[in-house]
Protein backbone atom coordinates (compact mmCIF):
# COMPACT_ATOMS: atom_id res chain seq x y z
CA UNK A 1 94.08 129.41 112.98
CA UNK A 2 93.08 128.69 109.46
CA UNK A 3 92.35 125.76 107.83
CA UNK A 4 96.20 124.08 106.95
CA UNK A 5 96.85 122.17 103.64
CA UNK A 6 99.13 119.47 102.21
CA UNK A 7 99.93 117.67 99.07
CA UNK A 8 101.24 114.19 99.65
CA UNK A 9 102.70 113.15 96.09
CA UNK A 10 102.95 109.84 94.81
CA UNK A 11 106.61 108.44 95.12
CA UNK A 12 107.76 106.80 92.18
CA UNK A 13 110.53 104.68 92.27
CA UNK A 14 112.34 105.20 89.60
CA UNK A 15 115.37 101.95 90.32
CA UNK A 16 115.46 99.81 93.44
CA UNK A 17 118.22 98.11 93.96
CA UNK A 18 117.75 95.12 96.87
CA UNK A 19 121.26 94.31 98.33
CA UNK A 20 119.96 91.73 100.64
CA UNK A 21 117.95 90.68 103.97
CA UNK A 22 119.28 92.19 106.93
CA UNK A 23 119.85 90.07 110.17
CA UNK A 24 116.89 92.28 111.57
CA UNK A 25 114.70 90.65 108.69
CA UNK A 26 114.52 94.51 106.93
CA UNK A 27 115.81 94.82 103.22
CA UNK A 28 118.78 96.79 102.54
CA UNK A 29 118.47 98.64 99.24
CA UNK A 30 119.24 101.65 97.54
CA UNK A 31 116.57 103.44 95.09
CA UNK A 32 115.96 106.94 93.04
CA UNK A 33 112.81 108.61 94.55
CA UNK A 34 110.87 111.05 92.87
CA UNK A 35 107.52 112.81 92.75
CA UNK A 36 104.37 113.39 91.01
CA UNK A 37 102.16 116.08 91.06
CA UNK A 38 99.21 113.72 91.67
CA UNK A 39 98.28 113.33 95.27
CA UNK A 40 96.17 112.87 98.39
CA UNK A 41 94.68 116.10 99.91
CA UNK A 42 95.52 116.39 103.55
CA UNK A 43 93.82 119.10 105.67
CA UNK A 44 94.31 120.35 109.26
CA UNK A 45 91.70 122.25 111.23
CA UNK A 46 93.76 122.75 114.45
CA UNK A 47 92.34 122.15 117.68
CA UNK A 48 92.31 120.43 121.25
CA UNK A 49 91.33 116.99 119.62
CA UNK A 50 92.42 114.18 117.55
CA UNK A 51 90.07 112.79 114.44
CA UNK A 52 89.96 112.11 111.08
CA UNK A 53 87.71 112.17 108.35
CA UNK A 54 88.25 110.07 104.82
CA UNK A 55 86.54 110.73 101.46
CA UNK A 56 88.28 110.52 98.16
CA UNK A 57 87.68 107.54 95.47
CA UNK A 58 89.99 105.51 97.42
CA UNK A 59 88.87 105.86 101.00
CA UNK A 60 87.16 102.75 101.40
CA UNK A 61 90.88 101.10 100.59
CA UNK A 62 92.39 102.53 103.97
CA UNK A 63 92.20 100.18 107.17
CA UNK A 64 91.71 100.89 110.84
CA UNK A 65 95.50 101.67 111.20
CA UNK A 66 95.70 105.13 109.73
CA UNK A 67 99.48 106.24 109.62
CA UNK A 68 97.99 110.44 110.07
CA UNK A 69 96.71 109.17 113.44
CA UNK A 70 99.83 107.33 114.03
CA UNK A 71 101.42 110.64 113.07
CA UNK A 72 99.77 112.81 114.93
CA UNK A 73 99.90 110.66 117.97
CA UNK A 74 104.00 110.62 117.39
CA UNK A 75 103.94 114.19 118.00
CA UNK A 76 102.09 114.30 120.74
CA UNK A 77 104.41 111.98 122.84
CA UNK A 78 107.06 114.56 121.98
CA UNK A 79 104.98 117.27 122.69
CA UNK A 80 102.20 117.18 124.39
CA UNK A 81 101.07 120.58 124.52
CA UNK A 82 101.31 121.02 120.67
CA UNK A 83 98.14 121.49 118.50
CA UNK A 84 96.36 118.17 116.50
CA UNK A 85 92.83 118.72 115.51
CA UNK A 86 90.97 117.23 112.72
CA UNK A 87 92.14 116.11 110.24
CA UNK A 88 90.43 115.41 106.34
CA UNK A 89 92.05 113.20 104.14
CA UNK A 90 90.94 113.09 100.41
CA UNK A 91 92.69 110.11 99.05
CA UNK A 92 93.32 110.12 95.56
CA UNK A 93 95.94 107.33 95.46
CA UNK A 94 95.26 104.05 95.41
CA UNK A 95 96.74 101.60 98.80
CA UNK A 96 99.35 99.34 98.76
CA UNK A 97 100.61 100.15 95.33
CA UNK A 98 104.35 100.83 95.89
CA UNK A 99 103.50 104.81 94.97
CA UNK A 100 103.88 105.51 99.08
CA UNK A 101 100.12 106.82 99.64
CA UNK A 102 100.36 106.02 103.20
CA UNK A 103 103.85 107.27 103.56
CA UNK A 104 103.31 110.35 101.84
CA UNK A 105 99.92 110.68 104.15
CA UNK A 106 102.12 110.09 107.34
CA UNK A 107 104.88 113.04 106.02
CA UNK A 108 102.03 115.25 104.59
CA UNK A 109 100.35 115.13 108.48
CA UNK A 110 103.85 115.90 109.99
CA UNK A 111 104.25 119.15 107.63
CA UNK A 112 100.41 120.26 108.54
CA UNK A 113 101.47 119.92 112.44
CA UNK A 114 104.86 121.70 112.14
CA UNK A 115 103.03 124.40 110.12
CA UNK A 116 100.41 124.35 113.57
CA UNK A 117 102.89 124.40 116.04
CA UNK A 118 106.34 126.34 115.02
CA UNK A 119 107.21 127.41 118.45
CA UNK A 120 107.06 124.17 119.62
CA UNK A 121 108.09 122.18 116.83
CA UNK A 122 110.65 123.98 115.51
CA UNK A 123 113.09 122.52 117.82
CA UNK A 124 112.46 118.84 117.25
CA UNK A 125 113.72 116.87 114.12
CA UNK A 126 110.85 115.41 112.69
CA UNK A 127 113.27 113.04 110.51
CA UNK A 128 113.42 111.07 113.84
CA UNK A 129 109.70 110.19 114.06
CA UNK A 130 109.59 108.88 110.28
CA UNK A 131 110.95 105.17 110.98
CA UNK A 132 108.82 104.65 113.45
CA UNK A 133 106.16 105.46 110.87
CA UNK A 134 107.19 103.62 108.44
CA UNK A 135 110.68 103.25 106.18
CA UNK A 136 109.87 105.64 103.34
CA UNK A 137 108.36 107.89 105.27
CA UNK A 138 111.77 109.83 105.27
CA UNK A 139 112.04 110.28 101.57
CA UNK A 140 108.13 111.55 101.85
CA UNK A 141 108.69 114.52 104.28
CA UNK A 142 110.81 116.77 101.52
CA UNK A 143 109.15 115.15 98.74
CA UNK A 144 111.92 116.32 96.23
CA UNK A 145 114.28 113.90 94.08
CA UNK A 146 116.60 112.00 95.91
CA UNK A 147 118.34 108.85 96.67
CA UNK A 148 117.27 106.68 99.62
CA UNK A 149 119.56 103.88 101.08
CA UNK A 150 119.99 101.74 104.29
CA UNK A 151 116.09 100.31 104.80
CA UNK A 152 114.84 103.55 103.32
CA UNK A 153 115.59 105.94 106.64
CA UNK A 154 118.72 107.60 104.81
CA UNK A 155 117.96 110.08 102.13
CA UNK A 156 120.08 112.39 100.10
CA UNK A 157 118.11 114.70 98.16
CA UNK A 158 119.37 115.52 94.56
CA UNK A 159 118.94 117.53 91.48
CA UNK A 160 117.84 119.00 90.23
CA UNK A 161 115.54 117.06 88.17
CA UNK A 162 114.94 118.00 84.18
CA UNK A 163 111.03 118.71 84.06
CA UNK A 164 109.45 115.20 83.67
CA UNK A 165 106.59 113.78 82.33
CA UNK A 166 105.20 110.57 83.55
CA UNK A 167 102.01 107.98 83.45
CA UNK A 168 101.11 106.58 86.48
CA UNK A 169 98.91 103.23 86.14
CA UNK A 170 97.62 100.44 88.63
CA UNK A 171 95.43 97.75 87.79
CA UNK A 172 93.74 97.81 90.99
CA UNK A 173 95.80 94.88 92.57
CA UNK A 174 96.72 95.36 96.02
CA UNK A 175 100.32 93.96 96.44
CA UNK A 176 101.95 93.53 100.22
CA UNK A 177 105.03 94.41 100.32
CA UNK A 178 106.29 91.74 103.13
CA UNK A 179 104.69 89.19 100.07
CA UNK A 180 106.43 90.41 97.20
CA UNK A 181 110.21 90.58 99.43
CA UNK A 182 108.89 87.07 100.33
CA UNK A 183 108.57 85.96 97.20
CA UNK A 184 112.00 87.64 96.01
CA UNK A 185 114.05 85.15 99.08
CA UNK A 186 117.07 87.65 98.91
CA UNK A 187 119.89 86.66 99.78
CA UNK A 188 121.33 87.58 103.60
CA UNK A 189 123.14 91.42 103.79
CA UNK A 190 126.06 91.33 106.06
CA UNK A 191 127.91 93.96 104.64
CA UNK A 192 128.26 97.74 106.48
CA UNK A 193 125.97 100.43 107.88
CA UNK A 194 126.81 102.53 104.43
CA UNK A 195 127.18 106.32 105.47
CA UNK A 196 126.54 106.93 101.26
CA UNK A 197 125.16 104.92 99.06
CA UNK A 198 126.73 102.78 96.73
CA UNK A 199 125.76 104.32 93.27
CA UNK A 200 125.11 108.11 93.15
CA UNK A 201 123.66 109.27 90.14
CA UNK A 202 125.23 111.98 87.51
CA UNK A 203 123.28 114.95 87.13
CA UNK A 204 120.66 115.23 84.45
CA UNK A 205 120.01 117.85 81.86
CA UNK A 206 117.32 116.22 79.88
CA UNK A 207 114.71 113.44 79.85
CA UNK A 208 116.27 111.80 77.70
CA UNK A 209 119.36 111.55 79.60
CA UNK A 210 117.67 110.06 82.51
CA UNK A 211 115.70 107.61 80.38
CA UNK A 212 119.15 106.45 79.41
CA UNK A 213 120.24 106.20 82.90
CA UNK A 214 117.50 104.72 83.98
CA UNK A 215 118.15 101.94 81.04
CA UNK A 216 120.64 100.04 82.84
CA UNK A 217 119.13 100.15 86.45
CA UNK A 218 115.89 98.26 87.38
CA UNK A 219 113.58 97.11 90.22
CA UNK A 220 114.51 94.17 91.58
CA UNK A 221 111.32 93.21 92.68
CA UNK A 222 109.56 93.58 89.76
CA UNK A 223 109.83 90.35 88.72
CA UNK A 224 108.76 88.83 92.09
CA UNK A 225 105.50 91.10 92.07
CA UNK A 226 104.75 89.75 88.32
CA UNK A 227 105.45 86.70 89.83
CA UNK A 228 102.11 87.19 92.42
CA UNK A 229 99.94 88.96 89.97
CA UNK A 230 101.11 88.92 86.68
CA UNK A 231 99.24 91.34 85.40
CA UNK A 232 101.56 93.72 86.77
CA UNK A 233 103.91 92.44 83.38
CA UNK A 234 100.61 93.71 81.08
CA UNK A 235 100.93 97.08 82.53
CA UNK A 236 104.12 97.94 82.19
CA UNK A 237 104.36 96.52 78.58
CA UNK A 238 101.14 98.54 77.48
CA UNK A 239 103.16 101.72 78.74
CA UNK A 240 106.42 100.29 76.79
CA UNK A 241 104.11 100.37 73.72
CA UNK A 242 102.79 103.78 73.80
CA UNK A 243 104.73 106.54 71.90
CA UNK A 244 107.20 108.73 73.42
CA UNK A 245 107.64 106.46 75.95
CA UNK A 246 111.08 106.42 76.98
CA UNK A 247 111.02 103.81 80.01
CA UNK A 248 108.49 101.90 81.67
CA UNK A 249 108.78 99.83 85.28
CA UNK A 250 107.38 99.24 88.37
CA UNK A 251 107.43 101.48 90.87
CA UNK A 252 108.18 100.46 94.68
CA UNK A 253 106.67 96.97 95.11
CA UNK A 254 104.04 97.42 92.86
CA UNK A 255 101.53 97.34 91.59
CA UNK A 256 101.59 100.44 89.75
CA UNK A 257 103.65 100.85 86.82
CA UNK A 258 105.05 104.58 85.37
CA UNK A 259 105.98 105.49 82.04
CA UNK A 260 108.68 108.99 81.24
CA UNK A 261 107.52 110.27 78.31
CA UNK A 262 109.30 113.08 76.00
CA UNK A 263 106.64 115.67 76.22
CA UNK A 264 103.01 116.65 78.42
CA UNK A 265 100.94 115.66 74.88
CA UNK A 266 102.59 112.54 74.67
CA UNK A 267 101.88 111.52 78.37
CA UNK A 268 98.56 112.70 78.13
CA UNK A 269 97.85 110.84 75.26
CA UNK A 270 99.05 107.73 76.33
CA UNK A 271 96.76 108.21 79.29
CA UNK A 272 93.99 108.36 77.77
CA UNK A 273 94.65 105.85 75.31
CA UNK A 274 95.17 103.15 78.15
CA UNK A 275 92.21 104.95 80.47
CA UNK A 276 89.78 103.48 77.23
CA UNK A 277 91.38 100.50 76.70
CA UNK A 278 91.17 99.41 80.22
CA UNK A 279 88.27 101.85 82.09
CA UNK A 280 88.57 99.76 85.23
CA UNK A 281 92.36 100.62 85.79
CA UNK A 282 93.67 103.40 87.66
CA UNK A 283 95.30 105.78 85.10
CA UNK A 284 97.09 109.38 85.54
CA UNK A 285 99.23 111.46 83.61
CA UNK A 286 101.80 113.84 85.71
CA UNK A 287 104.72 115.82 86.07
CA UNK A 288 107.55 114.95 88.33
CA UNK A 289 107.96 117.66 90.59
C-alpha cells in the first residue's frame, strides 16, 4: 500500500461560550469551529508496527505523550488485526495554542488508519474513540464548520461557510488549558445534558455578515488567558489595527489570536506587516476551509 496522507488544520475558534464547571470538573460550553488551510502533515506508511517520526519547526514542542500513538493504539484495541505502521508527523503548528494541533494530529491519524483498513474499519464509529482522545478531537475528524457543545464531544457541522480569509498569530506562549479554566473559576453547570445547543447560528452569505455575527459573541476565556500572559491582549489588538480587519480574538484558550479579513491581499498584507514587526512570533495568513 502506498504511502497515506493527511492535513490536520488548525481549529479556530471563532466564539466560546463557557456555561459553567460541570460536577465531573469538565467545562460545559458551546463554540463555532472552523478551519484553516494551514496544517500539520501527517503520513502513514502501513505496516505490522507502531512508530513515529517528528520533524517540522515545531517538533521539539511535542512531549512523550503523542496523541497519533494514543490514536493508533485506540484502534488497535478495537481491532487488532487492522494495519498501523509508521507514522511521520511534520508539525507546522505550534503546541498548546488553543488552534487544536494535537487534536487535529489525533483526527488526522484516525482518517490515515480508516483510509488503511476499510474492511475493517468501516464498521466501527470512529466518533466513539475521539473523547477518549481528547474533547475536540470530535470537531477535528470532519474538519468542516460547525458548532460544538456539551464538553466539546457533540458537533453539528454547518454551512456552508462564505470563503474566508484569516491571520493566524501566536507569540510563542504556551498556555495550559486546565490554567487558563483555572484562572476563569466558572461558576458550577447544573443545568441539562443539551441534545442542541443553545444558540445556532444563521447562515452566512458574506464575510462581512459573519464579522457582524461574530461582533456580539466572544471567548470567554480570553480575558483569563490575558490575565496569565498578557501579551496575548498585544496580539489581538495589533490584528484589530491592521486594515480590512473585520474581527480579531482569541482562539480556543489561547494563545494564538486570528484576524477575518475582507480579502486574500488584505490578510496577506497584514501578515507580513506583523511577521516584520515582530520576527520572533508565529505568523500565517489562511483561508478557512
Amino acid at each position: 500500500m502506498p504511502v497515506l496522507s493527511e492535513t490536520a488544520k488548525a481549529k479556530v475558534n471563532l466564539t466560546l461560550r463557557i456555561l459553567g464547571r460541570r460536577a465531573d470538573g469538565y467545562h460545559e460550553l458551546e463554540s463555532l469551529v472552523a478551519f484553516a488551510d494551514a496544517g500539520d502533515v501527517l503520513r502513514l506508511e502501513p505496516g505490522d508496527g507502531l512508530e513515529i517520526d517528528v520533524s517540522g519547526p515545531f517538533a521539539g514542542s511535542l512531549g512523550h505523550h503523542n496523541l497519533v500513538v494514543e490514536a493508533a493504539k485506540r484502534i488497535r484495541a478495537i481491532c487488532p488485526s487492522c494495519r498501523v505502521g509508521r507514522f511521520l508527523l511534520e508539525k507546522n503548528l505550534p503546541a498548546a495554542a488553543g488552534i487544536g494541533g494535537g487534536s487535529a494530529d489525533a483526527a488526522s491519524a484516525l482518517r490515515l488508519l480508516l483510509k488503511a483498513n476499510p474492511e475493517h474499519l468501516a464498521q466501527h464509529d470512529l466518533t466513539a474513540i475521539c473523547p477518549q482522545l481528547g474533547a475536540d478531537v470530535a470537531v477535528c475528524l470532519d474538519q468542516r464548520f460547525a458548532v460544538m457543545w456539551g464538553i466539546g464531544e457533540k458537533v453539528s457541522a454547518l454551512g456552508p461557510l462564505p470563503e474566508t480569509q484569516v491571520v493566524l498569530v501566536n507569540p510563542g506562549v504556551a498556555l495550559s488549558t486546565s490554567n487558563v479554566f483555572r484562572a476563569l473559576d466558572a461558576a458550577s453547570y447544573d443545568g441539562p445534558d443539551r441534545e442542541i445547543p443553545d444558540d445556532l447560528p444563521p447562515t452566512f452569505d458574506t464575510v462581512k455578515a459573519l464579522g457582524s455575527y461574530l461582533e456580539s459573541r466572544g471567548n470567554d476565556l480570553e480575558e483569563a488567558a490575558i490575565g496569565l500572559a498578557p501579551v496575548v491582549g498585544d496580539v489581538r489588538a495589533l490584528l484589530s489595527a491592521q486594515a480590512g480587519c473585520l474581527i480579531a480574538r482569541m482562539s480556543g484558550s489561547g494563545a494564538t489570536c486570528f484576524g477575518i479579513f475582507e480579502s486574500e491581499a488584505l490578510a496577506q498584507q497584514a501578515a507580513d506587516r506583523i511577521g516584520s514587526a515582530q520576527p520572533q512570533w508565529w505568523v500565517v495568513a489562511s483561508k478557512l476551509a
